[in-house]
Protein backbone atom coordinates (compact mmCIF):
# COMPACT_ATOMS: atom_id res chain seq x y z
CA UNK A 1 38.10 -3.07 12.19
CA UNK A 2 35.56 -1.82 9.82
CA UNK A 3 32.01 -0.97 11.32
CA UNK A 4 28.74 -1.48 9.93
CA UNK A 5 27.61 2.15 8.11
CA UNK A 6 24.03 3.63 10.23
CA UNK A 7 21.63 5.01 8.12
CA UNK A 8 22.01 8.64 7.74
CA UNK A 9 18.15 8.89 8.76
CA UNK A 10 15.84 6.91 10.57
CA UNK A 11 13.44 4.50 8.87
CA UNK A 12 10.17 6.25 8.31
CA UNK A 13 6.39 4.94 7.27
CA UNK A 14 3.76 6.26 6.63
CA UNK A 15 0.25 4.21 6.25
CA UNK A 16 -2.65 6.61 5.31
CA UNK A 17 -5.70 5.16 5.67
CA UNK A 18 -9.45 6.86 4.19
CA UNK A 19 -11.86 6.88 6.92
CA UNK A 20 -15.29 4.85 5.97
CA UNK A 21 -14.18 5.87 2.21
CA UNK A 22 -16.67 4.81 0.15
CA UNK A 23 -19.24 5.72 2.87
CA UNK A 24 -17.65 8.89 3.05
CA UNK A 25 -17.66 9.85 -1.01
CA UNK A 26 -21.38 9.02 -1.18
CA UNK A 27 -21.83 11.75 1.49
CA UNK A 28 -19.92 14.22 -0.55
CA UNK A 29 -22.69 13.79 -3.46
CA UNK A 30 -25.76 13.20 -0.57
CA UNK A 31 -24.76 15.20 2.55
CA UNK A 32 -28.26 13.64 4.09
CA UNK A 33 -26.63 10.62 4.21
CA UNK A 34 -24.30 12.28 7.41
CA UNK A 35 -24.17 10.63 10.39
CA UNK A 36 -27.23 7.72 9.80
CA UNK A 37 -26.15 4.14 9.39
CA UNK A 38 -25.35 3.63 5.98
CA UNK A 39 -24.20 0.57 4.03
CA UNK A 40 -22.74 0.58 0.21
CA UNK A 41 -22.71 -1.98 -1.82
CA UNK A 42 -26.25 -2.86 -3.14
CA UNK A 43 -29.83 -2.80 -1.67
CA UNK A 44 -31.28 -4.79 1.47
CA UNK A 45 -32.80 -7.48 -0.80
CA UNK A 46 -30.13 -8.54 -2.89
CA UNK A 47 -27.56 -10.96 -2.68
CA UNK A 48 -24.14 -8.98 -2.81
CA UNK A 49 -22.03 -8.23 -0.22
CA UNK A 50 -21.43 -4.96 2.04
CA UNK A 51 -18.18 -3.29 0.24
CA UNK A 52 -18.30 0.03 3.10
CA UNK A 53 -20.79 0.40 6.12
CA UNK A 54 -20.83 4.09 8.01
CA UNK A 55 -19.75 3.92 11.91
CA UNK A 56 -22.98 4.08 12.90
CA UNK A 57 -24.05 0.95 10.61
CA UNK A 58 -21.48 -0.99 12.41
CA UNK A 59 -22.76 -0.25 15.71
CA UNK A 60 -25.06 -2.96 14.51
CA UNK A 61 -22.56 -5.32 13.72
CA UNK A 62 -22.57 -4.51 9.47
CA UNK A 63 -19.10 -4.81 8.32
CA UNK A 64 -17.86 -4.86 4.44
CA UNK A 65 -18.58 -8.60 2.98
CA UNK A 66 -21.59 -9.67 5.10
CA UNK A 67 -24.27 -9.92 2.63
CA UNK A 68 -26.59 -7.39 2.53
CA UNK A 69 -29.51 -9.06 3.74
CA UNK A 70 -27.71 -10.43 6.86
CA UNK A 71 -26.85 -6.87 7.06
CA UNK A 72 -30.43 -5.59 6.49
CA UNK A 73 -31.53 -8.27 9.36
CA UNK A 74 -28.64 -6.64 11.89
CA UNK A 75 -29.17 -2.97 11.34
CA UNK A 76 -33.32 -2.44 9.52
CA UNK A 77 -32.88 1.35 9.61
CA UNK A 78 -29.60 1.80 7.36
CA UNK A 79 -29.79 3.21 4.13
CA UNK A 80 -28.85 0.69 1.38
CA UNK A 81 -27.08 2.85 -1.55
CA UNK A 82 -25.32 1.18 -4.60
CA UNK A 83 -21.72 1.78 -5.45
CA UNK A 84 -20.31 4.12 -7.50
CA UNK A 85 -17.03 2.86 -8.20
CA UNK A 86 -16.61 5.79 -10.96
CA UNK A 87 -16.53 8.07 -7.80
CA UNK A 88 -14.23 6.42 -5.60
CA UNK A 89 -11.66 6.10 -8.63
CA UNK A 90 -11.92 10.07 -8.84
CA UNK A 91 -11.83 10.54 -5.59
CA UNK A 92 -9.02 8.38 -5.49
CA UNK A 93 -6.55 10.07 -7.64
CA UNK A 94 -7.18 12.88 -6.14
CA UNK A 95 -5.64 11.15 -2.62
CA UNK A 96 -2.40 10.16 -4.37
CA UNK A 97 -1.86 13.72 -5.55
CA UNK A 98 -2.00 14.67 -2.20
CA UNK A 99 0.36 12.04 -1.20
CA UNK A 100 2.66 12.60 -3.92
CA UNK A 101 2.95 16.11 -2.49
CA UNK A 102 4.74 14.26 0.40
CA UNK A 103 6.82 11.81 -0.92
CA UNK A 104 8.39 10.25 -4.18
CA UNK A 105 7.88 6.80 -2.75
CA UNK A 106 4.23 6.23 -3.11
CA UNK A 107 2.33 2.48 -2.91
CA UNK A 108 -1.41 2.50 -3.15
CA UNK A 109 -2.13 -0.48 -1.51
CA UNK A 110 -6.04 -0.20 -2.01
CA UNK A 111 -8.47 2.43 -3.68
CA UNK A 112 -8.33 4.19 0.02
CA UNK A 113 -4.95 3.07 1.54
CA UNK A 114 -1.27 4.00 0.98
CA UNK A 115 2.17 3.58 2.00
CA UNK A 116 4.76 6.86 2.39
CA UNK A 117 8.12 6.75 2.46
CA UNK A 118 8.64 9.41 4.22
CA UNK A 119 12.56 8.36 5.25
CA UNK A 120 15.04 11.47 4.81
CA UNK A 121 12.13 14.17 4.48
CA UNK A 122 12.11 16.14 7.81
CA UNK A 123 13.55 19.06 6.01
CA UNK A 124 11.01 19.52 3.66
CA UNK A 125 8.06 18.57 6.02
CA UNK A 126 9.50 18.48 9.27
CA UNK A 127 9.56 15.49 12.42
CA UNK A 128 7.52 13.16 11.33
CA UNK A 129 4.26 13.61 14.08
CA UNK A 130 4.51 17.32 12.22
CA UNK A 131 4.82 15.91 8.68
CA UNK A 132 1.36 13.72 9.56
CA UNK A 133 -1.05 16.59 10.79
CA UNK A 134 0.42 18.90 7.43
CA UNK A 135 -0.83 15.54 5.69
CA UNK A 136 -4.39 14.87 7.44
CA UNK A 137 -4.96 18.71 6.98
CA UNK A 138 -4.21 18.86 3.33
CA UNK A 139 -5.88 15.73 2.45
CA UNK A 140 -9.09 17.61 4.09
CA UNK A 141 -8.38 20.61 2.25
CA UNK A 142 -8.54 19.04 -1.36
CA UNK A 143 -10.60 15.85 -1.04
CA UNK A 144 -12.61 17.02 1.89
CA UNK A 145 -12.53 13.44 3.45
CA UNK A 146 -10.89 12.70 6.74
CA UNK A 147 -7.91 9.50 7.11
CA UNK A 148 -6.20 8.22 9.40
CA UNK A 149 -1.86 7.92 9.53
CA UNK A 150 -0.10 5.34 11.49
CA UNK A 151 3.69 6.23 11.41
CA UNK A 152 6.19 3.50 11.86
CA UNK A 153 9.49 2.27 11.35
CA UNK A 154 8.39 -0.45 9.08
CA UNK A 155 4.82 -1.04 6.87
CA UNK A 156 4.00 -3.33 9.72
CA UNK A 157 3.81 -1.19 12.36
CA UNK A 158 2.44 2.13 10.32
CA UNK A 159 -0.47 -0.08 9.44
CA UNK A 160 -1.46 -1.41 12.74
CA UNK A 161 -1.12 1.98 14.18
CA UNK A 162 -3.24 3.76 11.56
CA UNK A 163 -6.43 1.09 12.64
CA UNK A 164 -5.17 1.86 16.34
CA UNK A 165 -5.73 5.88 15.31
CA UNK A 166 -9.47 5.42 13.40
CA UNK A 167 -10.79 7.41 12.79
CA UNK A 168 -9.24 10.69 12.21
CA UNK A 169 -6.30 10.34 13.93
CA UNK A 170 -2.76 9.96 13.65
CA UNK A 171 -0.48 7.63 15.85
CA UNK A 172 3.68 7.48 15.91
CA UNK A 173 4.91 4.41 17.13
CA UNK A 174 8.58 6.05 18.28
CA UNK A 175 11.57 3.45 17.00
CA UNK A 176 12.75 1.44 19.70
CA UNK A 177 8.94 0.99 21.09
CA UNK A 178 7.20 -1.07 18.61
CA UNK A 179 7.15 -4.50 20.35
CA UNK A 180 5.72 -2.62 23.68
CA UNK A 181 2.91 -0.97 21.31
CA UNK A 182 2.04 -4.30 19.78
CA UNK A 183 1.57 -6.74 22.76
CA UNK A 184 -0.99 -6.18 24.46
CA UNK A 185 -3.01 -6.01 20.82
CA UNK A 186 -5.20 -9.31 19.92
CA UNK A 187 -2.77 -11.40 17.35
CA UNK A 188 -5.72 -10.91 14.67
CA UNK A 189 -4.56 -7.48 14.24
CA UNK A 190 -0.73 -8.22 12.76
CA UNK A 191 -1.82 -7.87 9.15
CA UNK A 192 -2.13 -11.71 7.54
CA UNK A 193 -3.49 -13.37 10.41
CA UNK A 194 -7.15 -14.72 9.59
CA UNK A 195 -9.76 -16.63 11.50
CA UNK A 196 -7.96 -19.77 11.22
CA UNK A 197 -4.58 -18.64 12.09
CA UNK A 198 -6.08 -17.06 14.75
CA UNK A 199 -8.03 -20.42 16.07
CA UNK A 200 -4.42 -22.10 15.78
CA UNK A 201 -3.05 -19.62 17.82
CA UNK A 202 -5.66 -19.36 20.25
CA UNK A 203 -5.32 -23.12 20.72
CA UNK A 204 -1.65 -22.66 21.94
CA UNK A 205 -3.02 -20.18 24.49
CA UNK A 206 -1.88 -17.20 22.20
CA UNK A 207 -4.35 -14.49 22.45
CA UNK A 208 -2.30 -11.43 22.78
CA UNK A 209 0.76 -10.41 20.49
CA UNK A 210 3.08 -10.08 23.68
CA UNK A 211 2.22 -13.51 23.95
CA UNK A 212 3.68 -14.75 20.61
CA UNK A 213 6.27 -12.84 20.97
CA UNK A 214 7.57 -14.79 24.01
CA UNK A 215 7.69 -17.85 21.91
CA UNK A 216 10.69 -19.27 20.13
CA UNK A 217 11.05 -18.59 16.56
CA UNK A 218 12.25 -22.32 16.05
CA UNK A 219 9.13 -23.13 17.97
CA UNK A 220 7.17 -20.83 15.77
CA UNK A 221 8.78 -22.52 13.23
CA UNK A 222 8.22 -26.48 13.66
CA UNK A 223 4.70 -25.66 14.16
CA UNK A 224 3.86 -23.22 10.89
CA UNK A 225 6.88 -23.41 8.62
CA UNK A 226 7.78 -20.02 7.33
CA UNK A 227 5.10 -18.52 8.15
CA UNK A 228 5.80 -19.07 11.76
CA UNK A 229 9.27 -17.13 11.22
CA UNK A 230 7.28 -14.52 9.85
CA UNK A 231 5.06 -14.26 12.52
CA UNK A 232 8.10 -14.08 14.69
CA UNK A 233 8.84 -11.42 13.19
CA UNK A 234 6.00 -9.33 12.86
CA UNK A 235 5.51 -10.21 16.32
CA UNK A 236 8.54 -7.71 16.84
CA UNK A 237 7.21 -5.28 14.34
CA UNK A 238 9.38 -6.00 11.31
CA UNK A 239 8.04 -6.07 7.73
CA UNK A 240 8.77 -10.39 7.68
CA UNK A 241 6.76 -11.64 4.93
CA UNK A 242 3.31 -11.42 3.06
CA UNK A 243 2.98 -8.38 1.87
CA UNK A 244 5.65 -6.77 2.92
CA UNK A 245 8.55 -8.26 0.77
CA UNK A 246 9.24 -5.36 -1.36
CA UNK A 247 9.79 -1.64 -0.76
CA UNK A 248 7.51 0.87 -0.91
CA UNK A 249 6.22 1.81 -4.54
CA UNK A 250 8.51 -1.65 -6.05
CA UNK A 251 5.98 -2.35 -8.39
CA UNK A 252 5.17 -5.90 -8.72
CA UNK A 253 2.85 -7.93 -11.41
CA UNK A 254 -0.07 -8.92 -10.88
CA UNK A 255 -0.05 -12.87 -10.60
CA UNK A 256 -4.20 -13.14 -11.79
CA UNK A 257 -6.90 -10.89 -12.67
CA UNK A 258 -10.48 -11.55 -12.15
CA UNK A 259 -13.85 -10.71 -12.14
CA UNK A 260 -17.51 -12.64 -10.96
CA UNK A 261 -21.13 -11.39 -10.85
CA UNK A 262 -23.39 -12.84 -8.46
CA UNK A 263 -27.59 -13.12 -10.25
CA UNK A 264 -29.62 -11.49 -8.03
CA UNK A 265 -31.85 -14.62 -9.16
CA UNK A 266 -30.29 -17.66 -10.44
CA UNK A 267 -31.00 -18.28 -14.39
CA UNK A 268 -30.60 -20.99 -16.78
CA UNK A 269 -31.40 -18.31 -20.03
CA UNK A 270 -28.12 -18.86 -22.20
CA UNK A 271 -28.49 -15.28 -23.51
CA UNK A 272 -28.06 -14.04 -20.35
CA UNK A 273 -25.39 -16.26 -18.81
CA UNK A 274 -24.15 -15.89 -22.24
CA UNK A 275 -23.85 -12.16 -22.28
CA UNK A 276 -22.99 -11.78 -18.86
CA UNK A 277 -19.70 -13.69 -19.67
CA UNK A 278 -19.69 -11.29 -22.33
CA UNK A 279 -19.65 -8.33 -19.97
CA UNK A 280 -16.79 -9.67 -17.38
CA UNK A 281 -14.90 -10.34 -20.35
CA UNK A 282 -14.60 -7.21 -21.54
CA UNK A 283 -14.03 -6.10 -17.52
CA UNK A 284 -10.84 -8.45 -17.28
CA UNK A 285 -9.87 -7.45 -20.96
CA UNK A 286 -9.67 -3.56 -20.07
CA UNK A 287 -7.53 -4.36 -16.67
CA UNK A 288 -5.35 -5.83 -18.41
CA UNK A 289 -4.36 -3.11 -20.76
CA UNK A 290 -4.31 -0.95 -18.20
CA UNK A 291 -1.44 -2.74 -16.69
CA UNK A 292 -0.18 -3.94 -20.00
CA UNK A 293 -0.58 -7.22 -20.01
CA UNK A 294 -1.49 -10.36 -21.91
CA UNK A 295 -2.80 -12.74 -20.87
CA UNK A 296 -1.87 -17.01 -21.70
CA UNK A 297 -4.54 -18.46 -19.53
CA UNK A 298 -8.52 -18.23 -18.94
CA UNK A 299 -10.48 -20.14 -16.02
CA UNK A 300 -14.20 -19.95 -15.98
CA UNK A 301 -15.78 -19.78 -12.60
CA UNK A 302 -19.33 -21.76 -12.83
CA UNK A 303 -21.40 -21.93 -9.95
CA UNK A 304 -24.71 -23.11 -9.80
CA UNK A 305 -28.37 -23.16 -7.62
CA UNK A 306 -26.93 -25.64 -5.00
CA UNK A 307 -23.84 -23.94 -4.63
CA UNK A 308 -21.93 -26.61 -6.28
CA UNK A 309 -18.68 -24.72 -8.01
CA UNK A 310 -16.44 -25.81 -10.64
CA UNK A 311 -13.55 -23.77 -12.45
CA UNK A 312 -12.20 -24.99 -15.82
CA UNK A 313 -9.18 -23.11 -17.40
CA UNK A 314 -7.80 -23.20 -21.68
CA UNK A 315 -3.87 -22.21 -22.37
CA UNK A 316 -4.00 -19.92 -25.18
CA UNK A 317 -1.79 -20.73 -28.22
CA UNK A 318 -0.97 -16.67 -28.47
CA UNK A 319 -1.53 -14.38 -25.22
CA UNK A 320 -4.32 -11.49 -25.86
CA UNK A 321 -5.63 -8.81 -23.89
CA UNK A 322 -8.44 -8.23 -25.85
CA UNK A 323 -12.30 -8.49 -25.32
CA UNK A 324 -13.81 -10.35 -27.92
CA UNK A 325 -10.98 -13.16 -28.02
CA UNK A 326 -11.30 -13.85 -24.30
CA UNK A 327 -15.37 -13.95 -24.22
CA UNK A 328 -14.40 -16.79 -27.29
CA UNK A 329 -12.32 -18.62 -25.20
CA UNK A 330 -14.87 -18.57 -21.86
CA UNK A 331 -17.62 -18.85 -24.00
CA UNK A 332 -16.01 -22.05 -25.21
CA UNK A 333 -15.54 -23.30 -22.19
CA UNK A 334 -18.93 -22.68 -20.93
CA UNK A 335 -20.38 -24.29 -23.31
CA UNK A 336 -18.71 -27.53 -22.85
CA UNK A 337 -19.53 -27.21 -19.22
CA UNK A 338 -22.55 -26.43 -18.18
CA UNK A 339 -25.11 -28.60 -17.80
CA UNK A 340 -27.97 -27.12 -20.10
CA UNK A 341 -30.94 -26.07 -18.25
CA UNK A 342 -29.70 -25.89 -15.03
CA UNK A 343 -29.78 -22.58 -13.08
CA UNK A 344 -26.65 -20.59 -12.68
CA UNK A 345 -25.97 -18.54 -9.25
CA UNK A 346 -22.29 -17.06 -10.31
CA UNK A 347 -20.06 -16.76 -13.20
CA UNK A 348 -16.61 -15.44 -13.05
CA UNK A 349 -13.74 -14.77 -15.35
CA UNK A 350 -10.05 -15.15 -14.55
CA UNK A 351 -6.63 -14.54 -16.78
CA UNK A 352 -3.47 -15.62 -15.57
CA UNK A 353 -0.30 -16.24 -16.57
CA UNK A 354 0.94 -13.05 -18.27
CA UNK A 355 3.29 -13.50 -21.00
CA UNK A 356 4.76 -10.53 -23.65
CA UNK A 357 3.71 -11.55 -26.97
CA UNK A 358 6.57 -9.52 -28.93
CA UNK A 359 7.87 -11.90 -32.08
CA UNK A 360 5.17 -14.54 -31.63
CA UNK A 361 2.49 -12.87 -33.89
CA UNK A 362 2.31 -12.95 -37.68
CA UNK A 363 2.11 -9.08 -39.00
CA UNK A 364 -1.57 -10.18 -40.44
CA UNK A 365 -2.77 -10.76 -36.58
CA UNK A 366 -0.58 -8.22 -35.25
CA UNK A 367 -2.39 -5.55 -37.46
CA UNK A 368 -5.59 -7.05 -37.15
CA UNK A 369 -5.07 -6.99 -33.25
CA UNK A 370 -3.60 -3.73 -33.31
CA UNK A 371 -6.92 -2.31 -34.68
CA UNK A 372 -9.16 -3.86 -32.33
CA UNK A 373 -6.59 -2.71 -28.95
CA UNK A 374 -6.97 1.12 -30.90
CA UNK A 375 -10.44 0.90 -30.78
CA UNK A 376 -10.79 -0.71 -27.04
CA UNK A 377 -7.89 1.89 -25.84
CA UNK A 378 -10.65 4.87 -27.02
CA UNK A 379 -13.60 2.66 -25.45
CA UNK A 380 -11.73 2.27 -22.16
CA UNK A 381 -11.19 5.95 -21.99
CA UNK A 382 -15.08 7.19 -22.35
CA UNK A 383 -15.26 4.45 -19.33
CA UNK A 384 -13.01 6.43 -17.35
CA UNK A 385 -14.75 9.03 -17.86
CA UNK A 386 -18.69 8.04 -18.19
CA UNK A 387 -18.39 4.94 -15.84
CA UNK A 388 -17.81 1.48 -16.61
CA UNK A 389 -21.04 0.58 -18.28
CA UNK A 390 -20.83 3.46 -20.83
CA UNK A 391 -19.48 1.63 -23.49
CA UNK A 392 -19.75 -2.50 -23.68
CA UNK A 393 -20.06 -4.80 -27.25
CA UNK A 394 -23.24 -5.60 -28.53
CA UNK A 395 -23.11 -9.28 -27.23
CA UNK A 396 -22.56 -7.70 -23.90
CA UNK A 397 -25.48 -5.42 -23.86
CA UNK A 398 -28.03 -8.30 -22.05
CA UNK A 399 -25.46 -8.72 -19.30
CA UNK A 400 -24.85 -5.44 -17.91
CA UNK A 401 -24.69 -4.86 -14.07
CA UNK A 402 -23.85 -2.89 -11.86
CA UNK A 403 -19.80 -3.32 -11.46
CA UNK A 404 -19.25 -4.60 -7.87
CA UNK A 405 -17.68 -1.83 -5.27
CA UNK A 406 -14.16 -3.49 -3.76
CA UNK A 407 -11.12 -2.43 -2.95
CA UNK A 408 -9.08 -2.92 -6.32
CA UNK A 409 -10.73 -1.90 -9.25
CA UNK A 410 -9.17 -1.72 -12.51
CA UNK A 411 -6.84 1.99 -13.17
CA UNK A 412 -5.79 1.74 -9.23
CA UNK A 413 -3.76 5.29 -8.87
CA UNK A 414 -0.05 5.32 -9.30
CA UNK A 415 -0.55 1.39 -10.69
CA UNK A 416 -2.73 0.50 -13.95
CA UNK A 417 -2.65 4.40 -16.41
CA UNK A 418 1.15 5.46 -15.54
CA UNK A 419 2.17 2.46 -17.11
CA UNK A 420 -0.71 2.19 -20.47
CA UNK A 421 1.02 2.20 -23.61
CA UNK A 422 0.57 5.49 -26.02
């Protein structure tokens, strides 16, 4: 009787995780800024959010999201300093070539966070506790920021332990001992469970992952649908569902790509809302070529004074990637529905629904188009090199800001430039 075939090598993740990243690049280019609280993201009086706080900062209860002047309230000494997402995107490719150094199978999941596949490469690197201290000392040596590795036999667990190993540590969960490691953790740390999940589960008297792991998956199941399978599973430590679906480095589309810019004071001046629309357009435009994709539908994000939001989205007869024909489209739709004279808090900009547009073009527009995705190829290049505000149409000139620090910016290593057409 046939038997199943073992693997000829034991399942093996890495998740490498930058330390305080953007925190930490500022103090490459302002070594005063070394051990103080710091928080990135914009200065004490505005109204955008923490993207990074320093250790010390979150002492004092800062953490990345809480808006800056809750965060100026919690900790009154820390240093404010706005991003500089042009950094972190150099810093950040220089990471992957690091961690291409390690392994072929390479997922960025974030500007400062990657999977390894690290299966089958003991000869090369060695056991894998060996393979992860050659890693967190060569990632010192050329970026000359510290990380954290969590090594697992799934994505689940390699993730979990890398938070379990901040900072500047490494942690193995051995195979065999991942559902000891993860019970006596709080349930908010398996990846996917948020402050509501976590209320549900706390209501059932879950508090501890040991604890949901004792439950039956059919249980699990009749309360939370597939999700509660999944948690069964991650529960155990097994890559079941969210973002774990694929393999590492399976490259999947993105389902939407968006942008929004918060007024640091609210405004009804058209030219301005105007030419702020102007300015995100051109910010979704350029991720989309970098991924190579067009785009068949745009939602405008409206919010105004008194918080009251509303999102209206326009199917486009032919899908574009370009700047000036998406700021037509939102600029349209803005029009139509906002209600003149009353002051704006947020705008955003959304595409969706990606589409190839091969065959559906006349050669008139596909020339004329061609031109125009030339001349926005060359102006996204100077922005990869000058920053994103270096280059921006003249209708976009009144709107510039500063581009908001997060975790997945347009050109994301290993993800948006491998794949840009010639």
């Amino acid at each position: 009787m046939a038997t199943a075939r073992q693997p000829a090598f034991p399942r093996t993740i890495f998740h490498v995780d930058m330390d305080a990243f953007f925190v930490s690049v500022e103090e490459l280019y302002d070594p005063s800024l070394q051990g103080k609280a710091v928080v990135v993201g914009g200065q004490r009086n505005e109204r955008g959010v923490v993207s990074a706080a320093s250790y010390e900062a979150r002492k004092f209860g800062v953490h990345s999201a809480m808006p800056l002047r809750t965060a100026a309230k919690n900790c009154p000494h820390a240093i404010f300093v706005d991003g500089h997402p042009e950094r972190y995107r150099e810093c950040s490719e220089k990471v992957y070539k690091v961690l291409q150094e390690f392994s072929p199978q390479v997922e960025m999941a974030s500007i400062d966070e990657a999977y390894l596949d690290m299966t089958g490469t003991a000869r090369l690197h060695g056991p894998p506790l060996k393979a992860a201290h050659k890693l967190h000392q060569r990632m010192k040596e050329e970026t000359l920021l510290n990380c954290s590795i969590g090594i697992g036999s799934s994505r689940l667990i390699a993730k979990v332990s890398s938070a379990q190993a901040k900072p500047n540590g490494v942690l193995w969960i051995v195979p065999g001992k991942e559902a000891t490691f993860l019970a006596p953790l709080n349930v908010r740390e398996i990846p996917g469970v948020g402050k509501v999940m976590e209320k549900h589960l706390h209501d059932l008297g879950i508090m501890k992952v040991g604890d949901l792991a004792r439950l039956e998956e059919s249980e699990l199941e009749q309360r939370f649908g597939k999700w509660g399978l999944a948690l069964a599973g991650k529960a155990r430590g097994e890559d079941a569902g969210g973002w774990f679906d694929t393999q590492v480095g399976a490259h999947e589309e993105a389902k939407s790509i968006s942008h929004e810019h918060t007024f640091n004071e609210d405004t009804a001046d058209i030219n301005q809302l105007e030419s702020t629309l102007m300015r995100l357009s051109e910010m979704v435009a350029r991720r989309l070529r970098e991924a190579n994709l067009y785009t068949r539908t745009l939602q405008l994000k409206l919010r105004y004074k008194d918080f009251t939001t509303i999102t209206r989205a326009r199917t486009l007869p032919v899908p574009t990637q370009l700047d000036g024909e998406i700021f037509e489209q939102i600029r349209t739709l803005f029009r139509k529905h906002w209600k003149r004279g009353s002051q704006v808090r947020l705008l955003g900009v959304q595409a969706s629904h990606f589409e190839n547009p091969a065959g559906q073009l006349n050669l008139l527009e596909t020339a004329q188009q061609q031109k125009w995705k030339d001349a926005l190829t060359v102006a996204d290049r100077l922005r990869d090199r000058f920053g994103e505000s270096s280059v921006t149409l003249a209708s976009g000139m009144r709107g510039q800001f500063r581009e908001r620090t997060h975790e997945n910016p347009a050109g994301l290593p290993g993800k948006g430039k491998s794949r840009r057409e010639p």
